[in-house]
Protein backbone atom coordinates (compact mmCIF):
# COMPACT_ATOMS: atom_id res chain seq x y z
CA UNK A 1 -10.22 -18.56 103.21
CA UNK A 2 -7.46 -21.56 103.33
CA UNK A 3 -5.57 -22.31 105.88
CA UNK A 4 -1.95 -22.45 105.89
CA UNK A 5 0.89 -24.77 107.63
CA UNK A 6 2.28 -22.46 110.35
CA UNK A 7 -0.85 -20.55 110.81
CA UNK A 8 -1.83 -19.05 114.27
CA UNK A 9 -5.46 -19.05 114.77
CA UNK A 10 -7.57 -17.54 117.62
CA UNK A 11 -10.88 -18.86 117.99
CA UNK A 12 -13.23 -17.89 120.42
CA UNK A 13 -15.89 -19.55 122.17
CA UNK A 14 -19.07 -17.62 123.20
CA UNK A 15 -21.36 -18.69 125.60
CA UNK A 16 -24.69 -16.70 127.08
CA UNK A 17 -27.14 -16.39 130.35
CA UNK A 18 -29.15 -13.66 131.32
CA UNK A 19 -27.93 -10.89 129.58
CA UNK A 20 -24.18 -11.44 130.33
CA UNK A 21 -21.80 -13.00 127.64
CA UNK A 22 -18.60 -15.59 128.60
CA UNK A 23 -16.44 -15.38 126.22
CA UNK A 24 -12.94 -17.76 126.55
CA UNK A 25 -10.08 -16.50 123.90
CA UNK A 26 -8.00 -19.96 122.77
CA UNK A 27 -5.04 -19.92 120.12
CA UNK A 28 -4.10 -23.27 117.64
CA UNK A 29 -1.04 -23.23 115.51
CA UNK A 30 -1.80 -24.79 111.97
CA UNK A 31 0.88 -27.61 112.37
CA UNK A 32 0.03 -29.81 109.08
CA UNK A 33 -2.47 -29.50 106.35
CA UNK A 34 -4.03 -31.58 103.44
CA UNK A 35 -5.24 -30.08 100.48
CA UNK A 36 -6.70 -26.85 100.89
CA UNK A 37 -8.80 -26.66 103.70
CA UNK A 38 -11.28 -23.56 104.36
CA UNK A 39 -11.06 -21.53 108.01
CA UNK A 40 -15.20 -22.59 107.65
CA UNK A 41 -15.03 -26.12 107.17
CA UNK A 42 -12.43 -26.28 109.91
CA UNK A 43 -14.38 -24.39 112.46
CA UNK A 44 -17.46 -25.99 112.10
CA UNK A 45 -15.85 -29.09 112.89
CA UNK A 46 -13.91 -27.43 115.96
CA UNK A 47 -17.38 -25.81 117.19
CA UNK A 48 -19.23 -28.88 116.60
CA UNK A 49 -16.36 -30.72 119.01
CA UNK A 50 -16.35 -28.16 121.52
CA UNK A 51 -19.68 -27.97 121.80
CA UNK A 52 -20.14 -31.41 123.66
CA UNK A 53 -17.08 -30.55 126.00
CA UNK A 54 -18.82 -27.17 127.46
CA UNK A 55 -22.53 -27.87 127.29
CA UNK A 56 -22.00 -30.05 130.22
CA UNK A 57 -20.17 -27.37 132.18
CA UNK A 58 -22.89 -24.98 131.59
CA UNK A 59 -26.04 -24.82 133.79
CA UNK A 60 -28.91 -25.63 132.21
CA UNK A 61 -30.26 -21.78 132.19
CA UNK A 62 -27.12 -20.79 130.53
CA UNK A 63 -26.53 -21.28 126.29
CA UNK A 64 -23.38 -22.39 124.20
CA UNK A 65 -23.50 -20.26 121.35
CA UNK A 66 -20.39 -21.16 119.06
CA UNK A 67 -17.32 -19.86 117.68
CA UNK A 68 -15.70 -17.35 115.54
CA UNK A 69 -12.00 -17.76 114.16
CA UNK A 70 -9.30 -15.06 113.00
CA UNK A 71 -6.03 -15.93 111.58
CA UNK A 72 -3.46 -14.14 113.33
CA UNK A 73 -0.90 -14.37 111.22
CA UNK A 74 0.10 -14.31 107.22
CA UNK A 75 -0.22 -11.50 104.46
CA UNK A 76 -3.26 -9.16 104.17
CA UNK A 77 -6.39 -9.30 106.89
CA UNK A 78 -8.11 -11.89 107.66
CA UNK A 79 -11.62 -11.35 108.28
CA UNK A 80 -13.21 -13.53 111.42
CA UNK A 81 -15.51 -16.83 110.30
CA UNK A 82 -17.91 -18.11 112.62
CA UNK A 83 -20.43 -20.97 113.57
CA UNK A 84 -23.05 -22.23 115.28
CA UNK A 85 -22.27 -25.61 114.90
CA UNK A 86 -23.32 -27.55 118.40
CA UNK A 87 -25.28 -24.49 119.77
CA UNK A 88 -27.52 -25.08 123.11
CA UNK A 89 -28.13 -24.98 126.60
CA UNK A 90 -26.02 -26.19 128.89
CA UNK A 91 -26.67 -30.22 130.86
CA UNK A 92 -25.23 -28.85 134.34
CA UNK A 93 -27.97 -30.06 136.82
CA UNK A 94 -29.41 -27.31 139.38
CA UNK A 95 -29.60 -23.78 139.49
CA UNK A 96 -27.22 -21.24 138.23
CA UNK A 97 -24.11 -19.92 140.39
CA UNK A 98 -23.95 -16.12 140.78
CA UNK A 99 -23.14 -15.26 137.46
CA UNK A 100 -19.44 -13.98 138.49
CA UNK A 101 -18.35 -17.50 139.32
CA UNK A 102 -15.64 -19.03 136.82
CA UNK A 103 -14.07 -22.51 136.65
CA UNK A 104 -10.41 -22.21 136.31
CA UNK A 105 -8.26 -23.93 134.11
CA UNK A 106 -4.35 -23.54 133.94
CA UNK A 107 -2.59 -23.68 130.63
CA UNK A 108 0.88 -24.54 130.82
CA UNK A 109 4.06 -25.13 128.98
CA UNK A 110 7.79 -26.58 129.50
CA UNK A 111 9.06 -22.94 130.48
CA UNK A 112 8.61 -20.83 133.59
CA UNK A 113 7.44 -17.88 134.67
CA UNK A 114 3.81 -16.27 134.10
CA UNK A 115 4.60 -15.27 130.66
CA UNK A 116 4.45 -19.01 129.73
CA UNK A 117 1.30 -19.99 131.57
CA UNK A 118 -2.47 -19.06 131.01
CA UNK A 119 -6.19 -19.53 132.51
CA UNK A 120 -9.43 -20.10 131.07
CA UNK A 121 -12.32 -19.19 133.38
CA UNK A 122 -14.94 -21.47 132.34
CA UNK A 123 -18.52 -19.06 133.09
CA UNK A 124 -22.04 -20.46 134.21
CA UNK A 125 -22.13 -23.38 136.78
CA UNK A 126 -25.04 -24.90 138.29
CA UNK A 127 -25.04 -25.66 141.90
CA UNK A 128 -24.83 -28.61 141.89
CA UNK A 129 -21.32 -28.25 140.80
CA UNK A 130 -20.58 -27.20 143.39
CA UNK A 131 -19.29 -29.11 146.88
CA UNK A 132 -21.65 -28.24 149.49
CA UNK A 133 -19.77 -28.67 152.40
CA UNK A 134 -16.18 -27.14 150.86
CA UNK A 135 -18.07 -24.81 148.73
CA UNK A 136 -15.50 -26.17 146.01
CA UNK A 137 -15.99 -27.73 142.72
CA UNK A 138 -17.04 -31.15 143.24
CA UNK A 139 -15.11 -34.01 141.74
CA UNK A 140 -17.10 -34.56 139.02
CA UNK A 141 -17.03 -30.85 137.76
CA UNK A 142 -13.34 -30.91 138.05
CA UNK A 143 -13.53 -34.15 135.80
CA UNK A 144 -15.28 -32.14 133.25
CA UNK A 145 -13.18 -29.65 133.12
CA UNK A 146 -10.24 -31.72 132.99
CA UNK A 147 -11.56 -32.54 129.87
CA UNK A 148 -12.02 -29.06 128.33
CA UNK A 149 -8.44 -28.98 129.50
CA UNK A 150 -7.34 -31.85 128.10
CA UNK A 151 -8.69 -30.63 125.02
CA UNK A 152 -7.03 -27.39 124.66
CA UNK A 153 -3.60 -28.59 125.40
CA UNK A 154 -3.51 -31.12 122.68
CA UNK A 155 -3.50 -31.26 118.54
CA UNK A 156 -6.84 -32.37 116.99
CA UNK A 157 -6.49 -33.23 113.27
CA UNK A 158 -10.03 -31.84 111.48
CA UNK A 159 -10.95 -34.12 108.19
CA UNK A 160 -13.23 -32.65 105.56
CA UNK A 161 -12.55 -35.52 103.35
CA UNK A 162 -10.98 -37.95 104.48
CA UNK A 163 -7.56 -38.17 102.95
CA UNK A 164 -7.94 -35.02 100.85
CA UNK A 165 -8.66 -31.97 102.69
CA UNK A 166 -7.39 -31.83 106.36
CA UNK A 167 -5.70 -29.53 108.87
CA UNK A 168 -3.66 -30.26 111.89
CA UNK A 169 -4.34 -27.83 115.27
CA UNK A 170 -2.06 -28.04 118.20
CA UNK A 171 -2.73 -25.48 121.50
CA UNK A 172 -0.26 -23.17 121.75
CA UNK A 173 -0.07 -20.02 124.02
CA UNK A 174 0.26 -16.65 122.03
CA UNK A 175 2.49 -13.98 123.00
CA UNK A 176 0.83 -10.87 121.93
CA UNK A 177 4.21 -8.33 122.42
CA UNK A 178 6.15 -10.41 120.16
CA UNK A 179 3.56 -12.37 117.78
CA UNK A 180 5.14 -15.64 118.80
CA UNK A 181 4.01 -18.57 120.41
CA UNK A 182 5.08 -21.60 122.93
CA UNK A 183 2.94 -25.22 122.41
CA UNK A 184 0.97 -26.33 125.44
CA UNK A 185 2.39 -29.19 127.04
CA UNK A 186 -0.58 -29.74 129.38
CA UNK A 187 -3.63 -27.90 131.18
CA UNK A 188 -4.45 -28.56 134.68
CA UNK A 189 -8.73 -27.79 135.88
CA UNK A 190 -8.50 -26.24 139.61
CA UNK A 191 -10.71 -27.68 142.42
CA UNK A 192 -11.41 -23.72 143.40
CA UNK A 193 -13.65 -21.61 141.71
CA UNK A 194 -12.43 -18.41 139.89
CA UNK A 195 -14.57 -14.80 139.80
CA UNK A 196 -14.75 -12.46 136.82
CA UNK A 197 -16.39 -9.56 138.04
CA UNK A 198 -17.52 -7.99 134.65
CA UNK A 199 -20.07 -10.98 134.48
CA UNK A 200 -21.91 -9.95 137.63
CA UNK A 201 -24.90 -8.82 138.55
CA UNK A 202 -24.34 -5.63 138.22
CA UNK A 203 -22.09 -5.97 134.85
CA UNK A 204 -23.03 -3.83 131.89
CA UNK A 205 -25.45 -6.04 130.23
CA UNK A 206 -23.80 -7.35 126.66
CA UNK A 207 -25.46 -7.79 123.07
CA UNK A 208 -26.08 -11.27 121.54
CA UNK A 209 -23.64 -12.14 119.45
CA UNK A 210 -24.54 -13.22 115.98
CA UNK A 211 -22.91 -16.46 115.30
């Protein structure tokens, strides 16, 4: 399927440990294309970037699984693409935090108000993440994430071939009530961890995605 100027994409980004699924929900806005280039070509590049950003996150027990992408906006449905490019375990040193625990990331905009902000909780730490005498993030977690962050909050121009087929992605926040969205103007990784309950324990155990 080809992607459009003006398109609103939301691609997801899967990641696995145990038998409990992290799944963080990210929206781009098509902001310039070349040629005519394919939601597949585009997201295998995107997973394939991604990829190196969150692996490091992850704790070693845990997986990065890849992506799948749905154009949000347009004529007739869009059916969701996805990839494996990048797929493996995480590099996070140590063993796993209780499977609730979340980074946090802020994503933020040039307007107030919580309508115009949003987190990512980033699942599957390793310890030694994780400040032992603040029971914080340490430092160099914080770093990392600061890069997913970075990442999210910026455009990223994906070449097929070079000079012919291209597409331009910049972050945006998407306001589901109205269908509209608000650009990113920067993303800020906390130095406190988050908890998402449903990934506990005692969470209802999910299925593998196929990717």
């Amino acid at each position: 399927m080809p992607l459009l100027l003006n398109d609103v994409l939301e691609i997801k980004t899967f990641t696995w440990q145990l038998n409990q699924l992290g799944i963080n929900v990210l929206h781009w806005k098509v902001t310039s294309v070349t040629g005519t280039p394919a939601t597949n070509d585009i997201e295998d590049l995107y997973s394939t970037a991604i990829a190196a950003i969150y692996k490091p996150l992850l704790n070693t027990g845990a997986q990065y699984l890849g992506t799948s992408l749905a154009i949000l906006t347009g004529g007739a449905f869009v059916p969701t693409t996805t990839s494996n490019n990048g797929a493996g375990f995480g590099t996070g040193l140590g063993n796993p935090m209780p499977l609730q625990t979340t980074g946090i990331i802020t994503k933020k905009t040039g307007f107030p108000g919580r309508a115009n902000r949003g987190r990512v909780y980033i699942p599957f730490p390793a310890i030694n993440d994780q400040d032992g005498m603040t029971g914080n993030p340490t430092v160099a977690y914080v770093n990392k994430a600061q890069t997913l962050a970075n990442y999210i909050s910026t455009f990223h121009l994906y070449n097929i071939v070079a000079g012919v087929t291209a597409a331009e992605l910049t972050g945006v926040l998407y306001h589901r009530s109205s269908g509209t969205t608000t650009v990113l103007n920067g993303s800020v990784a906390r130095s406190k961890w988050g908890v998402q309950h449903r990934r506990g324990s005692y969470g209802k155990p999910n299925a593998l995605p196929v990717l």
